[in-house]
Protein backbone atom coordinates (compact mmCIF):
# COMPACT_ATOMS: atom_id res chain seq x y z
CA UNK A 1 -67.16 50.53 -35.38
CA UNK A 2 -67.01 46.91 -34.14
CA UNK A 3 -70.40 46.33 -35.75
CA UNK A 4 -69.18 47.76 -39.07
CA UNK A 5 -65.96 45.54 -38.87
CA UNK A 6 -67.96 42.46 -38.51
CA UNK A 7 -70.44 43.43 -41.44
CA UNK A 8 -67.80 44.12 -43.63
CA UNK A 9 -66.33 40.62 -43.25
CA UNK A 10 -68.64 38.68 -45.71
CA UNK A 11 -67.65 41.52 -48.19
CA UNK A 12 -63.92 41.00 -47.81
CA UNK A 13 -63.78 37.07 -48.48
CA UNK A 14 -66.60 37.70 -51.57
CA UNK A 15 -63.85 40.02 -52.51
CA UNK A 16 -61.36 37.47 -51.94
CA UNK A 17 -63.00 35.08 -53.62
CA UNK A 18 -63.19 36.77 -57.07
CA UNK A 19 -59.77 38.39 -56.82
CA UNK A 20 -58.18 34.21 -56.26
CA UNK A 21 -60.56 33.23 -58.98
CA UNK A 22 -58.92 36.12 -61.87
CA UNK A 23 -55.35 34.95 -60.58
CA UNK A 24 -56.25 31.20 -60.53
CA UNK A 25 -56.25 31.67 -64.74
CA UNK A 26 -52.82 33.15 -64.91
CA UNK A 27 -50.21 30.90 -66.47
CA UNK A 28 -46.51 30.21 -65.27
CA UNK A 29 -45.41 32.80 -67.83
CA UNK A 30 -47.79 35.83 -66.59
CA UNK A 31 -46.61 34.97 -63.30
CA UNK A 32 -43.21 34.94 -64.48
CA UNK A 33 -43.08 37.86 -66.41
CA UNK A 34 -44.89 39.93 -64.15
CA UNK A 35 -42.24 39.00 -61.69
CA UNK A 36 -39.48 40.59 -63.17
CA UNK A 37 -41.43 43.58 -64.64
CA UNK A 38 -42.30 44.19 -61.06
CA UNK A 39 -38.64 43.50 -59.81
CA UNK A 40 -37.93 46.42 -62.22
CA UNK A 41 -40.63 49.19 -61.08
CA UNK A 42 -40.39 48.13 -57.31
CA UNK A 43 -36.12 49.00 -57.63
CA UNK A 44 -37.22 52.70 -59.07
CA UNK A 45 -38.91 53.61 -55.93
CA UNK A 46 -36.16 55.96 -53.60
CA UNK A 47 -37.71 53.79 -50.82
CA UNK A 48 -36.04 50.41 -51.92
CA UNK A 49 -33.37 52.03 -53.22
CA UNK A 50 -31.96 53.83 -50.21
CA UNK A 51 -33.05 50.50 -47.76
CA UNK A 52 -30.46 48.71 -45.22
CA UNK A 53 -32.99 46.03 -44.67
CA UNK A 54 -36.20 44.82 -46.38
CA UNK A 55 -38.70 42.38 -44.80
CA UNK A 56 -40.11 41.03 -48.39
CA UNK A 57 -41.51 37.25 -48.89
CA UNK A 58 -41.56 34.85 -51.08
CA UNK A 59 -44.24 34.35 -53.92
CA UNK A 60 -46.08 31.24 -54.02
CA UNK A 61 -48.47 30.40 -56.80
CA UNK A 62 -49.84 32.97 -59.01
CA UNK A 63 -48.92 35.80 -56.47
CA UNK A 64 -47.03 38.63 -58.44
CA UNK A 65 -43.03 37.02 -58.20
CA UNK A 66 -41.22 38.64 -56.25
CA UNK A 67 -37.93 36.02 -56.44
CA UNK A 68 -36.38 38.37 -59.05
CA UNK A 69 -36.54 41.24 -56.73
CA UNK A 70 -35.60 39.39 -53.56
CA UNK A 71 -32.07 38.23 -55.76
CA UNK A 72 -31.81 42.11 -56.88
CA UNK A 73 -31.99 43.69 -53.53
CA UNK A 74 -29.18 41.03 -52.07
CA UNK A 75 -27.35 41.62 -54.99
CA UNK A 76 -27.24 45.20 -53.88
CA UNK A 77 -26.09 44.45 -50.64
CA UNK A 78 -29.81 44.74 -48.53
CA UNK A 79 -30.48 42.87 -45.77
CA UNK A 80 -33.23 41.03 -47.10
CA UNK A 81 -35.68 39.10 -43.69
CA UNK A 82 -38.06 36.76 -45.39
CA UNK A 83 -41.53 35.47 -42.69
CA UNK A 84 -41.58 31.70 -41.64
CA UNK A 85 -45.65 31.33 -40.53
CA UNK A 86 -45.67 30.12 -36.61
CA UNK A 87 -48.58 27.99 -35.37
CA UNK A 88 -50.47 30.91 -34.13
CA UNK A 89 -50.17 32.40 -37.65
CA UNK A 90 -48.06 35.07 -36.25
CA UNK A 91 -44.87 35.75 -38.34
CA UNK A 92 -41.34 34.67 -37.56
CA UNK A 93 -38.02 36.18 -39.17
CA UNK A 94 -34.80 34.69 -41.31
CA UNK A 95 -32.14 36.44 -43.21
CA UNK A 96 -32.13 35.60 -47.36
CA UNK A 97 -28.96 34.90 -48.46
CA UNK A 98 -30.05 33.21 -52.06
CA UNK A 99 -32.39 30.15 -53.02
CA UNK A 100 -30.61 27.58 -51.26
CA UNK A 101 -31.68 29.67 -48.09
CA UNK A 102 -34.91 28.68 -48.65
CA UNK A 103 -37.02 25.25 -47.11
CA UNK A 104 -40.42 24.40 -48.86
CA UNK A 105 -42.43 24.05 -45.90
CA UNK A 106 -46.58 22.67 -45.62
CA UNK A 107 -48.08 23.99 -43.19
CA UNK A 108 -51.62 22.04 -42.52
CA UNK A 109 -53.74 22.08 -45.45
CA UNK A 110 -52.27 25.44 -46.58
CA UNK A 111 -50.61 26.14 -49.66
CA UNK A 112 -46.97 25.23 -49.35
CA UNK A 113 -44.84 28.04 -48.24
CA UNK A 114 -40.72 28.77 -48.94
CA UNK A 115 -39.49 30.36 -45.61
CA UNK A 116 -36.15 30.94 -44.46
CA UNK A 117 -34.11 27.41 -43.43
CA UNK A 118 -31.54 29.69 -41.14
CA UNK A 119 -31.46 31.07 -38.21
CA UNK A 120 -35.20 32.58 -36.76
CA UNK A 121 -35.13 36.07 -35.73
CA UNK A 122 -37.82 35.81 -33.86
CA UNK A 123 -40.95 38.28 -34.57
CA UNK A 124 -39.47 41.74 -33.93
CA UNK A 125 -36.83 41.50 -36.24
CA UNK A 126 -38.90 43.11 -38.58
CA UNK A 127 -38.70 46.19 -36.76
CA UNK A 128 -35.69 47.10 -37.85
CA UNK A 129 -36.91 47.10 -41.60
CA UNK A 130 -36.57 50.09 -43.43
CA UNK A 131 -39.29 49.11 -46.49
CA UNK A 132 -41.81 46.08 -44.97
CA UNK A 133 -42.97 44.83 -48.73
CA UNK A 134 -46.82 43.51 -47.92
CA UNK A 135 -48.80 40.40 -50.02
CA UNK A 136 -51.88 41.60 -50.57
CA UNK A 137 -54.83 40.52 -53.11
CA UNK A 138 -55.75 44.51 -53.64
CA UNK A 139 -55.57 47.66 -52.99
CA UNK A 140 -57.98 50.87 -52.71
CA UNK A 141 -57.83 54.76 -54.03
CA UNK A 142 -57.49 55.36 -50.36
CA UNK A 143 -54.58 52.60 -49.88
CA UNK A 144 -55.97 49.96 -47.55
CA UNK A 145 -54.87 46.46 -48.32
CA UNK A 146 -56.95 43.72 -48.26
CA UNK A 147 -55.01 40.25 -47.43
CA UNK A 148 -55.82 37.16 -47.58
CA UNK A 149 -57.80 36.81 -44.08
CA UNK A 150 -54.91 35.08 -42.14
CA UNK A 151 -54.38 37.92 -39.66
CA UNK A 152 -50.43 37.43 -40.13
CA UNK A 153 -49.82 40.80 -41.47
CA UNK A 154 -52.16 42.68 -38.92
CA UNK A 155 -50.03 41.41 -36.24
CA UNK A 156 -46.65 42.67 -38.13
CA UNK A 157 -48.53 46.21 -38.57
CA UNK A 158 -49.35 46.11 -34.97
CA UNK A 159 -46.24 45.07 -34.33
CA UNK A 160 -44.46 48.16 -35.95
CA UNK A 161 -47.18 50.56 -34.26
CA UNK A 162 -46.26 49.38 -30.62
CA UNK A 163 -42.70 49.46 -31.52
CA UNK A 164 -42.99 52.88 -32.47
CA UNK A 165 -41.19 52.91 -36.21
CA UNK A 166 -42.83 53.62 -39.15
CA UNK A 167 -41.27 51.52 -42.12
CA UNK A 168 -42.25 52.29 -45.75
CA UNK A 169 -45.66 49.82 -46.84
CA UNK A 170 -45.39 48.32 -49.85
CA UNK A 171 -47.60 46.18 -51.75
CA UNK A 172 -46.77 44.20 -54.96
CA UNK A 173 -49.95 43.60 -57.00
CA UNK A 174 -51.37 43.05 -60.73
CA UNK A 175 -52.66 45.97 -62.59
CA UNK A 176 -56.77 44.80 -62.02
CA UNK A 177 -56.00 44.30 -58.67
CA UNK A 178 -56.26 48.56 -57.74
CA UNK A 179 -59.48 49.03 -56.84
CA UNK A 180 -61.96 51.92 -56.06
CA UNK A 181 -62.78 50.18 -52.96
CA UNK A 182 -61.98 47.36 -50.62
CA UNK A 183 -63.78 47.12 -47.34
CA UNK A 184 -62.12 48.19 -44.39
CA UNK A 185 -62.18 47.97 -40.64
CA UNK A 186 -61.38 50.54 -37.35
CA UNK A 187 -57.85 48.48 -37.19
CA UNK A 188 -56.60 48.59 -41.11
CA UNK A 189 -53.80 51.15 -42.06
CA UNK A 190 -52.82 52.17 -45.31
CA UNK A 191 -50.12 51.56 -47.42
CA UNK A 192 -47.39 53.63 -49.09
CA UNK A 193 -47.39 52.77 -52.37
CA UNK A 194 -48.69 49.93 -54.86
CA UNK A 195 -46.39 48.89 -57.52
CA UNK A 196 -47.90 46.94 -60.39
CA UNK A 197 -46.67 45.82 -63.59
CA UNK A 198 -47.86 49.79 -65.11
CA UNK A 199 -46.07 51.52 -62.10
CA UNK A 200 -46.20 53.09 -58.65
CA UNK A 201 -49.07 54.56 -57.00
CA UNK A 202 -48.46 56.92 -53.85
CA UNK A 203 -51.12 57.10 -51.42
CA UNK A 204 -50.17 60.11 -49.42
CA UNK A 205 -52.28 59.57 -46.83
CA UNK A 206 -50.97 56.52 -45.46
């Protein structure tokens, strides 16, 4: 299995590559308005709508938006944690409480990031998350994820295994961005559901 894992690498950041490419052409009104169409499907699913507390994050870029859905679920009264990227690319934790919450914050020669400017959580606090919404660049018939390669997220998953609570896994993505396949290694888990501009997908297996 380790072998496969390995071999599949070169696949995934192909993958990647052509996935960053097709977003890289979006304008700021696709990105927009794909951010508040999603805002609207993601609030129909019984997950979100039923939630105490949502670990989400904050779109940067051409990402789907999820600001419009971040402002709805506070407005609702969730809990809303938002991820603040540590120096071992682990994942810290801070409360949302609205825009001014946020700090723009560069991170090496990353792509700026808005994180939480309150106070950290530390990295369990996303255990107690009731929906954990994932960034992803796609998603397969079977419901594996494919990120972008940081590792972040695989710690949060493995996070929520050894912690023993199974929140609802949610990805936000553009309609190309379901695929028949992405690759996939002994470690990845699948999501709950993909929500895209068309709708929701379940994956029942997950």
């Amino acid at each position: 299995m380790e072998h496969d894992g390995r071999a599949s690498e070169p696949d995934k950041r192909t993958l990647r590559r052509e996935l960053l490419a097709l977003r890289s052409r979006l304008t700021d009104d696709d990105v927009g308005e794909t951010g508040r169409v999603l805002a609207r499907r993601a609030l129909d699913l019984p997950e979100l709508a039923h939630a105490r507390t949502v670990a989400a994050y904050v779109s940067v870029g051409s990402e789907p938006g999820t600001r419009a859905l971040l402002d709805t679920l506070r407005a609702r009264g969730v809990r809303v944690l938002l991820p603040a990227l540590l120096p071992d690319n682990d994942l810290d934790w801070g409360e949302y409480t609205g825009p001014d919450s946020l700090a723009r914050v560069q991170h090496g020669g990353k792509m700026a990031l808005f994180e939480p400017s309150g106070t950290r959580l530390g990295p369990d606090a996303v255990t107690a998350a009731d929906v954990v919404l994932l960034p992803g660049l796609a998603v397969d018939a079977r419901g594996m994820r494919l990120g972008r390669g940081g590792g972040s997220y695989d710690r949060v998953l493995a996070r929520l295994d050894r912690a023993g609570v199974r929140p609802r896994l949610v990805v936000l993505l553009y309609d190309t961005e379901v695929v028949a396949r992405v690759p996939a290694e002994a470690h990845d888990k699948p999501v709950h559901a993909v929500v895209t501009p068309s709708g929701v997908r379940r994956f029942p297996g997950a």
